[in-house]
Protein backbone atom coordinates (compact mmCIF):
# COMPACT_ATOMS: atom_id res chain seq x y z
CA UNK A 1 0.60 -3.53 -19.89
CA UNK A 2 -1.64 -7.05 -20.71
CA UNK A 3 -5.08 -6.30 -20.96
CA UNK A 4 -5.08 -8.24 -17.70
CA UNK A 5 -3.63 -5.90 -15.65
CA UNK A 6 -5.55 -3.46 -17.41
CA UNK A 7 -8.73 -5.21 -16.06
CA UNK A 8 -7.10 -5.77 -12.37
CA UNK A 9 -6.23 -1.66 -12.15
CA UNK A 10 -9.63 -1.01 -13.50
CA UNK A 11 -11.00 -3.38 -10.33
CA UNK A 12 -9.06 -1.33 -8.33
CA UNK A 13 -10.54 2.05 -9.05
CA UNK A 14 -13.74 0.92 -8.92
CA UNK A 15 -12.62 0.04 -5.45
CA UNK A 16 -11.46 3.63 -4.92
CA UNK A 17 -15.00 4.29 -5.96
CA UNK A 18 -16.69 2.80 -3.64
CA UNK A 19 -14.68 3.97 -1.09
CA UNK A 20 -15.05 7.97 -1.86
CA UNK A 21 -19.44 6.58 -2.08
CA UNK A 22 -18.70 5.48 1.90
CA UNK A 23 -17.34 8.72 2.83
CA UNK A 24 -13.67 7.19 2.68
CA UNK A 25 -10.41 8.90 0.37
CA UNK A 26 -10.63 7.42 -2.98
CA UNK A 27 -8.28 4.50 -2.78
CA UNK A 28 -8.57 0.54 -3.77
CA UNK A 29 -6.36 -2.02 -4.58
CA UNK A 30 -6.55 -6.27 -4.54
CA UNK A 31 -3.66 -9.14 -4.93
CA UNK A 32 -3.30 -10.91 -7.48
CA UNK A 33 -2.13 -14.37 -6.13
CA UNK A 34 0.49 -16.53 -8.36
CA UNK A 35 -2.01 -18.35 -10.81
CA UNK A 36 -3.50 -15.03 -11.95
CA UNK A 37 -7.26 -15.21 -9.32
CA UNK A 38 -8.20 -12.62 -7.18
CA UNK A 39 -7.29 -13.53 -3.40
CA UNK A 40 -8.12 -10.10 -1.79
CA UNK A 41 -9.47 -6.91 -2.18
CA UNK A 42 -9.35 -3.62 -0.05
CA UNK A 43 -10.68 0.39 0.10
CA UNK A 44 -9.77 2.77 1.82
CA UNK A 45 -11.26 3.39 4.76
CA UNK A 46 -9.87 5.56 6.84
CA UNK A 47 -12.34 7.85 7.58
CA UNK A 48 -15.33 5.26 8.62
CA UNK A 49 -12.83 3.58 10.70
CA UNK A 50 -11.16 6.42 12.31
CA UNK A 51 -8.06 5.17 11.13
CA UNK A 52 -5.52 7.64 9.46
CA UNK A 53 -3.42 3.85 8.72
CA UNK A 54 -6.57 2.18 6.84
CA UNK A 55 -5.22 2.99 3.44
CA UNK A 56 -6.17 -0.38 1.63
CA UNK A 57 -2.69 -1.24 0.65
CA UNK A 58 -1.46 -1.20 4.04
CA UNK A 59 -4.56 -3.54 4.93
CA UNK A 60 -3.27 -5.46 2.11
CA UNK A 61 0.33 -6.03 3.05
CA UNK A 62 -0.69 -6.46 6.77
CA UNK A 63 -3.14 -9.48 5.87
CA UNK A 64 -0.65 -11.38 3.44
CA UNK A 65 1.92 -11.22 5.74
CA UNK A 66 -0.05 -12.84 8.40
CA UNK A 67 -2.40 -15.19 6.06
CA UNK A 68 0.15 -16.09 2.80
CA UNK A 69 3.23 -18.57 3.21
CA UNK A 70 6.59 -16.66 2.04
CA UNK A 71 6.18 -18.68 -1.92
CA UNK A 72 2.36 -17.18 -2.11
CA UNK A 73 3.44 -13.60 -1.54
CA UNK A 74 6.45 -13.70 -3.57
CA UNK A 75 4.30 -14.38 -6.56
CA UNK A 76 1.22 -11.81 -5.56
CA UNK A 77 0.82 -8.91 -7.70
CA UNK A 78 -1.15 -5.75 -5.58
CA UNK A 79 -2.56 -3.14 -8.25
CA UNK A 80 -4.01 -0.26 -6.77
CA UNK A 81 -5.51 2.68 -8.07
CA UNK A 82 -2.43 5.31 -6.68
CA UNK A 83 1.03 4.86 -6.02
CA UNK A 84 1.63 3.33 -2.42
CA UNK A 85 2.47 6.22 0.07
CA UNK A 86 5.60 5.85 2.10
CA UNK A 87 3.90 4.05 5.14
CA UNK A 88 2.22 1.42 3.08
CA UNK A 89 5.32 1.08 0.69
CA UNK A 90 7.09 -0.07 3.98
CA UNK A 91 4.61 -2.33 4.45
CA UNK A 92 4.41 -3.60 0.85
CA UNK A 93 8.38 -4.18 1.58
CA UNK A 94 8.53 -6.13 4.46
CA UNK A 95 5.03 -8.41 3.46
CA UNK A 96 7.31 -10.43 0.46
CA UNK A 97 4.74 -9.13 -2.05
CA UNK A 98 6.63 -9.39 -5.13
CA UNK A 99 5.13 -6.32 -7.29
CA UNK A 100 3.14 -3.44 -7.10
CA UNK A 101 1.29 -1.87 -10.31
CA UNK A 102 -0.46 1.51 -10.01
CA UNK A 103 -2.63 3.64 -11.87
CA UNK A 104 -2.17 7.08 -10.67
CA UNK A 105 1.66 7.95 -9.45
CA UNK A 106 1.47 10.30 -6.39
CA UNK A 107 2.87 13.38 -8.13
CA UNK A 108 -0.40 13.16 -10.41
CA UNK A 109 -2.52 12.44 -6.87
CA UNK A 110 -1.06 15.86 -6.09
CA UNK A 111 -2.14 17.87 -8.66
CA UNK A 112 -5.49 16.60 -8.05
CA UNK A 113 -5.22 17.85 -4.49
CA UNK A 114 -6.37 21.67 -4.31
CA UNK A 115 -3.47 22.11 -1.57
CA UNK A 116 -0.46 19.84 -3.80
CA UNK A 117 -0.35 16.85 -0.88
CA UNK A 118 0.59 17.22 2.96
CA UNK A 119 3.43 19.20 3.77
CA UNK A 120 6.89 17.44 4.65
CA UNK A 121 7.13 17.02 8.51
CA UNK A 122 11.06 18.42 9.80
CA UNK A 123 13.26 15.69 10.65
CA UNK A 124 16.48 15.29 12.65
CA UNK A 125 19.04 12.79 13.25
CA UNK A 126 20.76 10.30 13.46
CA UNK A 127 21.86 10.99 16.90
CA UNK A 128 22.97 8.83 19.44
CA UNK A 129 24.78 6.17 17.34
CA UNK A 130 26.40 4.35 20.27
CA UNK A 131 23.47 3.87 21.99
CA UNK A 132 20.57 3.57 19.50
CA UNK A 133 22.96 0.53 18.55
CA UNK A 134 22.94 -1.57 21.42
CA UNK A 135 19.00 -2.71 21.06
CA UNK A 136 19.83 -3.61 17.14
CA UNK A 137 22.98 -5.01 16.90
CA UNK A 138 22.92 -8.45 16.24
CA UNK A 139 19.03 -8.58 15.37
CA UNK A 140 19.41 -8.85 11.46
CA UNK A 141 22.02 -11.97 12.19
């Protein structure tokens, strides 16, 4: 780790600060644009905005996918104080961010958590192959 990204993941939990001050979970994070500047911070802020999807990554990825040409993004670094969850991972994924570096993993977040995380929704499928197809096929082509 360069004492640069040291100083970017301390920005970002300072974020997270100032998010858990505003009433908000304790969650920041900022890009990190190809020549090493700032371009965008984020907190959490689901709480004030009602919002169970205002985790700042997810604000992140959605505003450099509509604001940053595909070679911007591709060189953006997002460090955030705790490991992306699964819905802003997916997010992360399909915004052509190129990295993500994180401070707390989310197996460390849940030890912190008096209740170890939320429990695992039940799941079923697939089911319906032949016609969940139709809509997709050809799409990714």
């Amino acid at each position: 780790m360069t004492p640069e990204a040291e100083a970017f993941l301390r920005r970002a939990i300072e974020l997270a600060a100032e998010a858990r001050k505003s009433g908000n979970p304790p969650f920041g994070s900022l890009l990190v644009g190809p020549d090493g500047a700032v371009i965008a911070e984020e907190r959490n802020s689901s709480i004030t905005d009602s919002d169970i999807s205002a985790h700042p990554e997810l604000k992140l990825a959605k505003w450099a996918a509509r604001t940053l040409d595909a070679g911007t993004a591709a060189g953006t670094t997002m460090y955030t104080s705790c490991q992306p969850c699964g819905m802003c991972a997916g997010a992360i994924e399909r915004s052509g961010l190129s990295r993500v570096v994180y401070a707390l993993s989310g197996d460390q977040l849940n030890t912190l958590k008096p209740s170890g995380g939320f429990a695992p929704v039940p799941t079923e499928g697939p089911a319906l192959f032949d016609e969940a197809r139709v809509p997709v096929d050809g799409y990714y082509t």
